[in-house]
Protein backbone atom coordinates (compact mmCIF):
# COMPACT_ATOMS: atom_id res chain seq x y z
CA UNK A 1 0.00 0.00 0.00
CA UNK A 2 2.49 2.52 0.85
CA UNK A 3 4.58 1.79 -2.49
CA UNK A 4 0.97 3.62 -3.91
CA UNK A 5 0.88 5.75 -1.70
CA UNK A 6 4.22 7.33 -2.55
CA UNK A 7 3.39 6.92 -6.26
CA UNK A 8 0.20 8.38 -5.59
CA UNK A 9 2.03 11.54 -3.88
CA UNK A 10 4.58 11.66 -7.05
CA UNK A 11 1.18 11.65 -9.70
CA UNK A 12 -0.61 14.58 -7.69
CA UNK A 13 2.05 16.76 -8.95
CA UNK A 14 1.32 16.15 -12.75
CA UNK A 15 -2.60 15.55 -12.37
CA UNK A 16 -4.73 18.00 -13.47
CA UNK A 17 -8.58 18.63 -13.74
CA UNK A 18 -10.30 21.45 -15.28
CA UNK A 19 -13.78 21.22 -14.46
CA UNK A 20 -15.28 22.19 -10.71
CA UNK A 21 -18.17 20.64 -10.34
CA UNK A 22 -20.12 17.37 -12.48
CA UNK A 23 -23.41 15.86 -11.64
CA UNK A 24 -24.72 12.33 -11.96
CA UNK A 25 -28.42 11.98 -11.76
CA UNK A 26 -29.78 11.21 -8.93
CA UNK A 27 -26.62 11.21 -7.04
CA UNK A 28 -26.63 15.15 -7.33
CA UNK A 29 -23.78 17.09 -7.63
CA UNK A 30 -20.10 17.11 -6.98
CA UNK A 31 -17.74 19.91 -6.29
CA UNK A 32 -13.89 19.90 -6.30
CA UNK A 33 -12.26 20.10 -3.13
CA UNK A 34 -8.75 21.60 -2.89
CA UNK A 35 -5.82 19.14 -3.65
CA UNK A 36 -8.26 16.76 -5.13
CA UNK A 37 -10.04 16.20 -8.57
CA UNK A 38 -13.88 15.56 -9.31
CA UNK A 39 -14.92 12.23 -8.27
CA UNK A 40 -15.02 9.95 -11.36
CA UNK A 41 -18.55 8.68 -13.13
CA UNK A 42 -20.87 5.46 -11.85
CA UNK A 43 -19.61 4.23 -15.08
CA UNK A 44 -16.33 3.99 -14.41
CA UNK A 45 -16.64 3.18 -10.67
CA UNK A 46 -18.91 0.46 -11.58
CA UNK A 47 -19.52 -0.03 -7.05
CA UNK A 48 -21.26 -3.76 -6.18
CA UNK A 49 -22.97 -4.20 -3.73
CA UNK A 50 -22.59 -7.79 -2.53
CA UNK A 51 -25.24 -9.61 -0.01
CA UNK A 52 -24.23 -12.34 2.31
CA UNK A 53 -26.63 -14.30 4.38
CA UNK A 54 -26.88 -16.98 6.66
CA UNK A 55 -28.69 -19.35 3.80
CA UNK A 56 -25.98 -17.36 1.70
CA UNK A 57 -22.89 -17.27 3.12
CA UNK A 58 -20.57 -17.96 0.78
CA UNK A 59 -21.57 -16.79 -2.71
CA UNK A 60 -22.28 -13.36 -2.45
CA UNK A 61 -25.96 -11.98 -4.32
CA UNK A 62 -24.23 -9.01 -6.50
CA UNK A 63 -26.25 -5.93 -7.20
CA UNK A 64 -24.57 -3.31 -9.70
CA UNK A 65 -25.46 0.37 -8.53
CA UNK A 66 -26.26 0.67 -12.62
CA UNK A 67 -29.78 0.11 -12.62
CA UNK A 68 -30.16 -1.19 -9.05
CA UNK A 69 -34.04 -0.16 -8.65
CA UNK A 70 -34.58 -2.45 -11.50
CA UNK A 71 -32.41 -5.22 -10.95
CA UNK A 72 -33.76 -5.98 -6.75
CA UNK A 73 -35.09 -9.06 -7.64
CA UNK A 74 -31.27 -10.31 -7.14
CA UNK A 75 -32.09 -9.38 -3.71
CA UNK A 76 -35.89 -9.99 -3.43
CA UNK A 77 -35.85 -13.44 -1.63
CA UNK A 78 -32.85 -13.52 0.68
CA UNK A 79 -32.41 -9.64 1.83
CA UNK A 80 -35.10 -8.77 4.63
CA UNK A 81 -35.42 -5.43 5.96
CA UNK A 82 -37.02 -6.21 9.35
CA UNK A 83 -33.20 -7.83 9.71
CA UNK A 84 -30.37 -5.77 10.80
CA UNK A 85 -28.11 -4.52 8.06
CA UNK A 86 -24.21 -4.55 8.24
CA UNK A 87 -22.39 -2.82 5.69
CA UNK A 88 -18.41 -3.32 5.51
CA UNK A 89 -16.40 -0.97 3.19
CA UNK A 90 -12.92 -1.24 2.13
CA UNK A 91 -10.25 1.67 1.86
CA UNK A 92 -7.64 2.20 -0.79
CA UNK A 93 -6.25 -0.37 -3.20
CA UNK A 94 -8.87 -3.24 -1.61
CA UNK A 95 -11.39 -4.90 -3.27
CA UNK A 96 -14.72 -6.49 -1.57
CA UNK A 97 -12.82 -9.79 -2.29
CA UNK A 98 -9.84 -9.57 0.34
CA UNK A 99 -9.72 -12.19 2.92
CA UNK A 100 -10.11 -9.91 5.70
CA UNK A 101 -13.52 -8.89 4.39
CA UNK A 102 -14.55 -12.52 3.71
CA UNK A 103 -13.52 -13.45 7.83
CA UNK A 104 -15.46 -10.23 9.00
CA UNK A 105 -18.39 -11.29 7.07
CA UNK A 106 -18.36 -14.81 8.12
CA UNK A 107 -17.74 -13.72 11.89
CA UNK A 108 -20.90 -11.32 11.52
CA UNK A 109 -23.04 -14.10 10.59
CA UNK A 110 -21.69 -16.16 13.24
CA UNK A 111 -22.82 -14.33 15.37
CA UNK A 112 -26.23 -13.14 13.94
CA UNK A 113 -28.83 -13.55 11.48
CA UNK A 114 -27.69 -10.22 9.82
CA UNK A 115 -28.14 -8.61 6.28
CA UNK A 116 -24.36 -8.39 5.55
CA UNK A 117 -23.52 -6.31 2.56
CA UNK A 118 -19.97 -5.40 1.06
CA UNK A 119 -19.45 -2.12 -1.08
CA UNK A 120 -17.25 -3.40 -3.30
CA UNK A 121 -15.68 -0.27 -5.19
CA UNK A 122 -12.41 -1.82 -6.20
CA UNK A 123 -12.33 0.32 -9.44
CA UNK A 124 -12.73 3.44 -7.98
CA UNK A 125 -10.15 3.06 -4.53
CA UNK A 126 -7.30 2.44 -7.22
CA UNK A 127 -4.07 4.81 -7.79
CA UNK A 128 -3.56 7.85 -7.84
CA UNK A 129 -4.59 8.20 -4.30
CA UNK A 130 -6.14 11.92 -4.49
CA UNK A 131 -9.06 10.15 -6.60
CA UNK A 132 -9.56 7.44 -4.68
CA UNK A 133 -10.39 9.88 -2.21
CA UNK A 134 -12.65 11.73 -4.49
CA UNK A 135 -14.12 9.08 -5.13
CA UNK A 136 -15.03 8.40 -1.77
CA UNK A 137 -17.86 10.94 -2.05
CA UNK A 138 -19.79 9.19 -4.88
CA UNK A 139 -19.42 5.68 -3.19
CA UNK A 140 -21.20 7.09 -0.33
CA UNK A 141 -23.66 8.98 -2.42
CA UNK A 142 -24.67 5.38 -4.16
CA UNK A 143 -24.85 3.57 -1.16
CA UNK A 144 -26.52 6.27 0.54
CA UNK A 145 -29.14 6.15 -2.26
CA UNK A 146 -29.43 2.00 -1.82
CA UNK A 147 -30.14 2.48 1.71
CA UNK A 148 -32.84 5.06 1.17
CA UNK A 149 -34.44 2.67 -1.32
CA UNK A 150 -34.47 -0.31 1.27
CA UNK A 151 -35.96 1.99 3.73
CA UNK A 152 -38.47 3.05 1.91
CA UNK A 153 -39.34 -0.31 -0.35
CA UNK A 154 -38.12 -3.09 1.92
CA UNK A 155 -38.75 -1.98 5.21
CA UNK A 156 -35.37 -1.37 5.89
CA UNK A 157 -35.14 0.96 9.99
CA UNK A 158 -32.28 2.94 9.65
CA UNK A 159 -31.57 2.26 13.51
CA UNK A 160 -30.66 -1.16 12.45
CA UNK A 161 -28.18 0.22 9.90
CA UNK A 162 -24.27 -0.45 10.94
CA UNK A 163 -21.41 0.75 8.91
CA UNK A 164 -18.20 -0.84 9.16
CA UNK A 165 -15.30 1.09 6.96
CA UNK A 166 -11.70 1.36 7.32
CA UNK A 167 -9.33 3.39 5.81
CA UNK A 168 -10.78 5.92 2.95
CA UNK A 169 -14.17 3.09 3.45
CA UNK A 170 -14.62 5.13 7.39
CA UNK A 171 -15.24 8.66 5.51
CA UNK A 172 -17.55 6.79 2.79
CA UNK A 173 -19.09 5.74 5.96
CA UNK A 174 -19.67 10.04 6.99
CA UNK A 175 -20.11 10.75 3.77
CA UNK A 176 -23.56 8.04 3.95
CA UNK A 177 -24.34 9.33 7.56
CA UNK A 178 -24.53 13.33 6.32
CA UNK A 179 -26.91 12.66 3.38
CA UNK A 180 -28.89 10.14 5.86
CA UNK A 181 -29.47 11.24 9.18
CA UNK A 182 -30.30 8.54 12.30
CA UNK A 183 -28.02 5.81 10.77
CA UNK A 184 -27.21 3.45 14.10
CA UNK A 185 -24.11 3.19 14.27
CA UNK A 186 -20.85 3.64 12.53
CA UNK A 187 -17.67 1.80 13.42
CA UNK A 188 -14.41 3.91 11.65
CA UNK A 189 -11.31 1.24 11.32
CA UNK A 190 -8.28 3.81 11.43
CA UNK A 191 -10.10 6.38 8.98
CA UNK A 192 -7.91 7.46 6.20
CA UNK A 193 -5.80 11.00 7.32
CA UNK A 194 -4.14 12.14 3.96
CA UNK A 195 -6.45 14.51 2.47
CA UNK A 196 -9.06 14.19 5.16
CA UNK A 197 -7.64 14.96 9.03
CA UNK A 198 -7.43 18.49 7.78
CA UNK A 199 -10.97 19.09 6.57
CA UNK A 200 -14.18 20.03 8.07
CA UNK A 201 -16.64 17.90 9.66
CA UNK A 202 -19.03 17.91 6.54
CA UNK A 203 -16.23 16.56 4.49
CA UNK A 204 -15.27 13.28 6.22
CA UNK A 205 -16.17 11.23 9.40
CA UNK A 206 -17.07 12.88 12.19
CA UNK A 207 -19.78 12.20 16.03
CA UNK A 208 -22.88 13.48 14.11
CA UNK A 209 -22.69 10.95 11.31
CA UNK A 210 -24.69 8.35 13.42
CA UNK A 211 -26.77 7.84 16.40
CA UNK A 212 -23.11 6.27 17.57
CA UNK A 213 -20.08 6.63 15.71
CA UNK A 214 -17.11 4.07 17.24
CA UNK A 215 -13.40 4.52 16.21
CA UNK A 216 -10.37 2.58 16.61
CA UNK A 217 -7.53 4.23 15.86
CA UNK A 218 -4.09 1.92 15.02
CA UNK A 219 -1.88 4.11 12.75
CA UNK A 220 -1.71 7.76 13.77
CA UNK A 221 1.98 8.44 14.34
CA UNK A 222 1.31 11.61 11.47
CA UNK A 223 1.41 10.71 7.79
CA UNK A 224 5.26 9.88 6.59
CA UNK A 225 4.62 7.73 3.40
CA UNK A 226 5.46 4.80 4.92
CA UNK A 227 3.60 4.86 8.17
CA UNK A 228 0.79 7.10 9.94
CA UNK A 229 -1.76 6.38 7.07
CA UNK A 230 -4.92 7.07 10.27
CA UNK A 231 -6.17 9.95 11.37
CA UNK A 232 -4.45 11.09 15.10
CA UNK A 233 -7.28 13.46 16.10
CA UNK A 234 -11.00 11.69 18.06
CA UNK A 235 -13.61 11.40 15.44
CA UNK A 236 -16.17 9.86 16.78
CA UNK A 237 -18.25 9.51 20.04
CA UNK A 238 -16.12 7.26 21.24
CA UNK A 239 -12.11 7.01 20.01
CA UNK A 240 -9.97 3.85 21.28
CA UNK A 241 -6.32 4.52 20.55
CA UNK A 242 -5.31 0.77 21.73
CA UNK A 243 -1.41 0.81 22.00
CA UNK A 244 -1.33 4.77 22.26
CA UNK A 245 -3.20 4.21 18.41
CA UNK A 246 0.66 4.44 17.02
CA UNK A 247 2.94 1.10 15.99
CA UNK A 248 1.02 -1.90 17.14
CA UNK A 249 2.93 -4.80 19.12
CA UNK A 250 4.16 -7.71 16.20
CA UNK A 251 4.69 -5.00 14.12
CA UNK A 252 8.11 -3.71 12.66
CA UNK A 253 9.31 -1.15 14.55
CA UNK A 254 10.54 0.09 11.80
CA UNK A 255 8.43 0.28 8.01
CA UNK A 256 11.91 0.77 5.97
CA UNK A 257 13.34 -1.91 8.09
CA UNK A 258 10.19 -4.29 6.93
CA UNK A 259 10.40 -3.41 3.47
CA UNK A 260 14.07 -4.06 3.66
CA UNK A 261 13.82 -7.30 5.47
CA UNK A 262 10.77 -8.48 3.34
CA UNK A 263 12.77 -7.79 0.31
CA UNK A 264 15.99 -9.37 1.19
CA UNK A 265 13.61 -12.37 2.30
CA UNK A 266 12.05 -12.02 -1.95
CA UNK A 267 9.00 -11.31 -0.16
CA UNK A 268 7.04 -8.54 -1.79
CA UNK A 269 3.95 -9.31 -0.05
CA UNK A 270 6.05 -8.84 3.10
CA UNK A 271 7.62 -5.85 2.62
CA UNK A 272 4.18 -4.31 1.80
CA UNK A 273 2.38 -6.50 4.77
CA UNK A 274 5.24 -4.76 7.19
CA UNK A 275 4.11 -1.15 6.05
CA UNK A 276 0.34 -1.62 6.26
CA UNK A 277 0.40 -3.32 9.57
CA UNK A 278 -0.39 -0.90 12.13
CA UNK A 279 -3.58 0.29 9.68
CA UNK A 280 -4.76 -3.07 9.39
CA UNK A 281 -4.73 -3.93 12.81
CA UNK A 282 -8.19 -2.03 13.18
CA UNK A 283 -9.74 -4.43 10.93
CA UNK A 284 -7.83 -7.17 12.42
CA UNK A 285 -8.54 -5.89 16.17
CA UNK A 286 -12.76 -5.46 15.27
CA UNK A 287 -12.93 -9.11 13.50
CA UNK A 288 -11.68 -10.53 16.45
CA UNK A 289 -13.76 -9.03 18.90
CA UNK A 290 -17.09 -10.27 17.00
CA UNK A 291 -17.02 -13.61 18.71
CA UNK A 292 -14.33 -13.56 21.02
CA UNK A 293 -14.72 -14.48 24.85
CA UNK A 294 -12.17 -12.11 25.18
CA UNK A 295 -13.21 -8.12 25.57
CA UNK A 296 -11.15 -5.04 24.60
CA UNK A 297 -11.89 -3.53 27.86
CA UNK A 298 -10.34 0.18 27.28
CA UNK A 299 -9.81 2.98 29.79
CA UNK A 300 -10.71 6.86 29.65
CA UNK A 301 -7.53 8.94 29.49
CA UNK A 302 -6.66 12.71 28.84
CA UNK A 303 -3.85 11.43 26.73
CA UNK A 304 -1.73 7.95 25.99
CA UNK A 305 0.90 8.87 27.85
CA UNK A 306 -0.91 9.30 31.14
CA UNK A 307 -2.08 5.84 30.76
CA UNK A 308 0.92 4.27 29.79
CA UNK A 309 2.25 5.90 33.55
CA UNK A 310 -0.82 4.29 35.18
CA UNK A 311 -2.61 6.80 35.71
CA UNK A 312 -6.41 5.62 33.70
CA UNK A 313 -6.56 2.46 35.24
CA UNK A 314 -9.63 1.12 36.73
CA UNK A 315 -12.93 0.84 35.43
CA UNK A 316 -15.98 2.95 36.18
CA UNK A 317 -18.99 1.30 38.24
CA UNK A 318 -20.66 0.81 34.94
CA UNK A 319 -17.80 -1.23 33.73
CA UNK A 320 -15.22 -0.76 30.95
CA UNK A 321 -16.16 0.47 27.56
CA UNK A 322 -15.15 -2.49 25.00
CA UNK A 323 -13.44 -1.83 21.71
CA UNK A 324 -15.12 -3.22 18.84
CA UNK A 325 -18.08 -4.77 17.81
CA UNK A 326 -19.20 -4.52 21.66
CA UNK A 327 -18.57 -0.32 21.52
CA UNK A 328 -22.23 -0.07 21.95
CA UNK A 329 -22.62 -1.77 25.04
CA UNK A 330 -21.43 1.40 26.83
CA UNK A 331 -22.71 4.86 27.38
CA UNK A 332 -19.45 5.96 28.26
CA UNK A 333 -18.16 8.94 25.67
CA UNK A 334 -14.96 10.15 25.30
CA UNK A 335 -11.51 8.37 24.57
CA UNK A 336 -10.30 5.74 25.63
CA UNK A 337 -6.74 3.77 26.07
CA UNK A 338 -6.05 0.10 25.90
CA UNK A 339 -2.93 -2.32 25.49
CA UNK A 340 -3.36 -5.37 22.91
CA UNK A 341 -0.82 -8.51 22.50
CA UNK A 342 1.72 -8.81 19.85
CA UNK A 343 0.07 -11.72 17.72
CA UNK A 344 -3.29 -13.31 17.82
CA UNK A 345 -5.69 -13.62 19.76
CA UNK A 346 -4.76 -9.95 20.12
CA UNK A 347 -7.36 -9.49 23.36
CA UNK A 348 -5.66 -10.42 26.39
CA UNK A 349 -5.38 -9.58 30.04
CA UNK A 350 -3.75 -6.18 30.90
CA UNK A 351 -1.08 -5.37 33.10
CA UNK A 352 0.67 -1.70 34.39
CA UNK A 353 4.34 -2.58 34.96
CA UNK A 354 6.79 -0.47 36.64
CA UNK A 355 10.46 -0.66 36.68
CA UNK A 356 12.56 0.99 38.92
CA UNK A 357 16.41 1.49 37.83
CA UNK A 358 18.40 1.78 40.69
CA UNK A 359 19.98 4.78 41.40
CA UNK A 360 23.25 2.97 41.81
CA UNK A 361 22.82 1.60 38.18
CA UNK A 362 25.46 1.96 35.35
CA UNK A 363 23.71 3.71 32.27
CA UNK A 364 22.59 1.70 29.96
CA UNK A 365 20.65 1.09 26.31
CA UNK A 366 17.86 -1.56 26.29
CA UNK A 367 14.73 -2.83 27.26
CA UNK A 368 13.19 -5.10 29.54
CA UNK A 369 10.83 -8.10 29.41
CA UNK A 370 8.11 -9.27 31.93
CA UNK A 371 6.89 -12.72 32.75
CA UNK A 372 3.99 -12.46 35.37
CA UNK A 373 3.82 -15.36 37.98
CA UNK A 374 0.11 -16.42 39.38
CA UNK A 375 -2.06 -18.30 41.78
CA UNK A 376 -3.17 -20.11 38.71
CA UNK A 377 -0.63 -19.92 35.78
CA UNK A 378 2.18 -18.05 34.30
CA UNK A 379 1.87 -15.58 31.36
CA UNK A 380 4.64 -15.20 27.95
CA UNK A 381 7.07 -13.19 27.93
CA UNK A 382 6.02 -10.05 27.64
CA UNK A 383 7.94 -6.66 25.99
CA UNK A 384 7.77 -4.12 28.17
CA UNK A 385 8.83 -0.87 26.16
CA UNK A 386 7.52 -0.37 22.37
CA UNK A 387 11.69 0.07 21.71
CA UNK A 388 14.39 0.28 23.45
CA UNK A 389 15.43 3.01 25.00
CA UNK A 390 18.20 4.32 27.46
CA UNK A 391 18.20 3.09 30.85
CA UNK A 392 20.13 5.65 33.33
CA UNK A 393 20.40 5.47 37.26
CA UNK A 394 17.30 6.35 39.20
CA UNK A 395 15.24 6.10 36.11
CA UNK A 396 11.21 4.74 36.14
CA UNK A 397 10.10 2.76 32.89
CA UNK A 398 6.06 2.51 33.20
CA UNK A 399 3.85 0.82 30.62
CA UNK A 400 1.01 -1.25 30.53
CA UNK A 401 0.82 -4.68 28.52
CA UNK A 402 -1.54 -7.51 27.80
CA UNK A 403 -1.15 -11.03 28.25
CA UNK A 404 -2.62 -14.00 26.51
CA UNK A 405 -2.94 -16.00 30.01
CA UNK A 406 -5.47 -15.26 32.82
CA UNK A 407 -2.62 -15.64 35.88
CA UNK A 408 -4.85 -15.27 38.75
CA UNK A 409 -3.59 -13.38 41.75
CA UNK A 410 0.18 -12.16 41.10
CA UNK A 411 2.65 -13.85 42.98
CA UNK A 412 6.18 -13.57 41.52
CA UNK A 413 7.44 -11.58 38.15
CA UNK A 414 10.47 -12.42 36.01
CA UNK A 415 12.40 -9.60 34.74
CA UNK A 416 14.63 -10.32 31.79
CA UNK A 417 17.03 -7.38 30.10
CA UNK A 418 17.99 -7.30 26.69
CA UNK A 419 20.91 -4.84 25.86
CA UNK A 420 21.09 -2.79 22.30
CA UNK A 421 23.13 -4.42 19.84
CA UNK A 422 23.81 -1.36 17.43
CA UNK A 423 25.38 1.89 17.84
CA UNK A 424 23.78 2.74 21.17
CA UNK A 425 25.52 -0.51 23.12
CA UNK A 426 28.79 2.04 22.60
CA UNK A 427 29.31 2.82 26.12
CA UNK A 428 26.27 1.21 27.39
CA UNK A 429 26.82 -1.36 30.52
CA UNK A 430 26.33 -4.92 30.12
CA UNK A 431 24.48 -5.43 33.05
CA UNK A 432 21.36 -3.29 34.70
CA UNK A 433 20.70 -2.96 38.53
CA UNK A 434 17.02 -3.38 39.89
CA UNK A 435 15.24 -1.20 42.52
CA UNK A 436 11.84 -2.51 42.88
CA UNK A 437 9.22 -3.99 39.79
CA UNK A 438 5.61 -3.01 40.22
CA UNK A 439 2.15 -4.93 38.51
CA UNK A 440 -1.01 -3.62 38.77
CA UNK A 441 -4.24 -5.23 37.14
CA UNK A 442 -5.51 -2.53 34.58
CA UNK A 443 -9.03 -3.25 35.82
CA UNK A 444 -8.59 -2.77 39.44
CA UNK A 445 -6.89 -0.81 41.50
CA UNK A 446 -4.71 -3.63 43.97
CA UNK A 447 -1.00 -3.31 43.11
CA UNK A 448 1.82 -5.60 43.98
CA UNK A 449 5.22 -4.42 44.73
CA UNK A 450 8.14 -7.03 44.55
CA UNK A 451 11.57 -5.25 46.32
CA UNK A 452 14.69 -7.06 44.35
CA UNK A 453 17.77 -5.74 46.86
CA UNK A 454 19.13 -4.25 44.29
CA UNK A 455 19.45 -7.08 42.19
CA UNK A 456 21.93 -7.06 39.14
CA UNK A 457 20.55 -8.24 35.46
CA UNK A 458 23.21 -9.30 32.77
CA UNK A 459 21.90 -8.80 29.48
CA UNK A 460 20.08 -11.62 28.16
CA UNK A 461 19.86 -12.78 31.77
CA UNK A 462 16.36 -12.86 34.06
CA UNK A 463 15.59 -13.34 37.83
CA UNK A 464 12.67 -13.65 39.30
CA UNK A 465 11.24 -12.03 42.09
CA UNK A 466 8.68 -12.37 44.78
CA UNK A 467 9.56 -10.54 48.07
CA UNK A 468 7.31 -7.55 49.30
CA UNK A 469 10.01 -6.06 51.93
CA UNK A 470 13.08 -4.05 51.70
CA UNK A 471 12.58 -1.54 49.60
């Protein structure tokens, strides 16, 4: 994706359009917003819209927007408006074919007897990238348009509408709640920022495009090409930023050192997997929590960095807002902060960690790694720090992580340290000397303090520790 991306960038300097506005029928008119051209013609779009059932599950019932008053017989025996409806919508470069759509769609119908309908509008979210995002505005026009006709032929309540859209597919998603007011819900996967985060309210997806409008953001480090492709700022009623909504865990840390590896590895599909990885998570993150046992439980914060000190944890008497297809369990508003695993099943069990350096400690480059110790099991080994990062005397590394493993009542914690192997190790000691180590169940507020004595770690070396006193 981000190899278009930066071709995309490179064509918006030659592209030109003359006209400023073009109309198409029913659909009304379009004007030209600055930095991008006129959305391109039905025609050439040529949007599906694809039905999936429960007695249809696997082959889709496709309805052209060409025509599609006269052509809902395709539709007349299997879609049923006193149903709810679920609409998914892909972002740039996808098609309604990609495998994450077809496991969303199956998960939806797992877990209900839904109308489940792709947008399919694989022509139009194709290079250069400023008219994909034009033609965001006639997807949502035409879809739009089909759900007025259900409503008003088919018996279709517009409370029992959901839109699911990531990428450029979230602001096709506000473009379909402005022209239709009352939709239920929208759920925005890491909406698109290029050419949108700066615009007004009217012009992509934003609180008042739905009775609720849910957003999990995964990729919002600011747009660089190669990473920050999501949109940093809350748009919604409620914004989860799981993993401070930057570089998710089991992602490169770096996107030129992905692209690199993948292409040393003659993996193209790699090198592009390690640069859309972060963006894709929301997808990823919202399929999973569809059926999962597991719940996103995330926690209202001014700002990432105040929960990643501890200071957000805790959950309200009315419980946790969930991330995900759960979102509108809650009447909590706001956003909201949560820690995710590193690989699938990405839900897990959070933990605040703190780390005390002692103040007797040689300075150091690193990081450290956890492994929690319960009444009833004992989690992975889990990365503290996101990279790593200096470790001085006296200093306090806070962060809160997620394990796979329920652990019961903590009991003990292993503490591993891993020193930098490139240019920071210069000067850097081999060895790190431990104050005191700190867990804290996100959900509650009982914390555990384990006092090492000082205890010394040699890189690539863990103790473990369990005593309360002495510090």
């Amino acid at each position: 994706m981000a190899f278009f991306l930066l071709l995309a960038f490179i064509l918006k300097l030659v592209y030109v359009s003359a006209a400023d506005q073009v109309c198409y029928g029913e659909l009304g008119c379009f004007t030209k917003l600055s930095g991008l051209p006129l959305p391109k013609s039905p025609d050439h779009v040529q949007t599906l819209f694809e039905l999936y059932t429960q007695s249809h599950s696997s082959n889709a019932l496709v309805l052209p927007f060409e025509n599609y008053k006269l052509h809902m017989d395709v539709w007349s025996h299997t879609f049923q408006g006193n149903k709810k409806t679920k609409f998914i919508i892909h972002g740039f470069i996808d098609t309604g074919h990609k495998q994450w759509i077809l496991n969303m769609v199956a998960e939806l119908l797992k877990k209900g007897d839904f109308n489940v309908i792709v947008v399919n509008w694989g022509h139009g979210s194709q290079l250069p990238y400023e008219q994909a995002s034009a033609n965001t505005f006639l997807i949502g026009a035409e879809t739009a348009a089909l759900i007025k006709f259900l409503h008003d032929h088919h018996g279709l309540q517009l409370s029992d509408v959901h839109i699911i859209g990531h990428s450029l597919g979230a602001h096709i998603a506000g473009h379909i709640g402005h022209k239709i007011p009352h939709i239920g819900r929208i759920s925005g996967l890491d909406p698109a920022s290029p050419e949108f985060s700066e615009r007004s309210a009217e012009f992509r997806l934003d609180a008042g495009d739905a009775d609720l409008v849910d957003v999990i953001h995964t990729d919002s480090s600011g747009f660089a090409l190669l990473s920050g492709f999501g949109a940093g700022q809350p748009l919604g009623d409620i914004d989860f930023y799981p993993n401070e909504g930057i570089k998710q865990p089991g992602c490169p840390e770096s996107s030129i050192g992905g692209i690199i590896s993948g292409i040393g590895s003659g993996s193209l599909s790699e090198a592009a997997n390690s640069v859309k990885c972060s963006h894709s998570r929301a997808w990823v993150y919202f399929t999973e929590s569809i059926n999962s046992n597991c719940h996103f439980y995330a926690h209202k914060c001014r700002t990432a960095a105040g929960f990643e000190q501890g200071e957000c944890l805790g959950c309200p008497a009315t419980g946790c807002p969930i991330m995900g297809y759960d979102a509108d369990k809650t009447t909590e508003r706001g956003t909201f902060y949560l820690s995710t695993s590193d690989k699938a099943p990405f839900c897990g069990h959070e933990f605040f960690v703190e780390v005390v350096v002692s103040g007797t400690s040689q300075d150091t480059y690193g990081e450290f790694f956890v492994t929690l110790i319960g009444s009833t099991a004992t989690s992975e080994e889990l990365k503290l720090e996101t990279k790593m990062t200096s470790l001085y005397h006296g200093v306090v590394e806070r962060h809160v992580v997620a394990s796979h493993i329920d652990v019961g009542t903590i009991q003990q914690v292993k503490l591993k340290f891993e020193r930098a192997h490139d240019l920071h190790a210069l000067g850097a000691s081999r060895d790190v000397k431990i104050h005191s180590v700190t867990i804290q169940p996100a959900e509650s507020t009982q914390k555990t303090k384990f006092c090492t004595q000082e205890a010394n770690i040699q890189e690539g070396q863990s103790k473990t520790f369990s005593s309360h006193s002495g510090c």
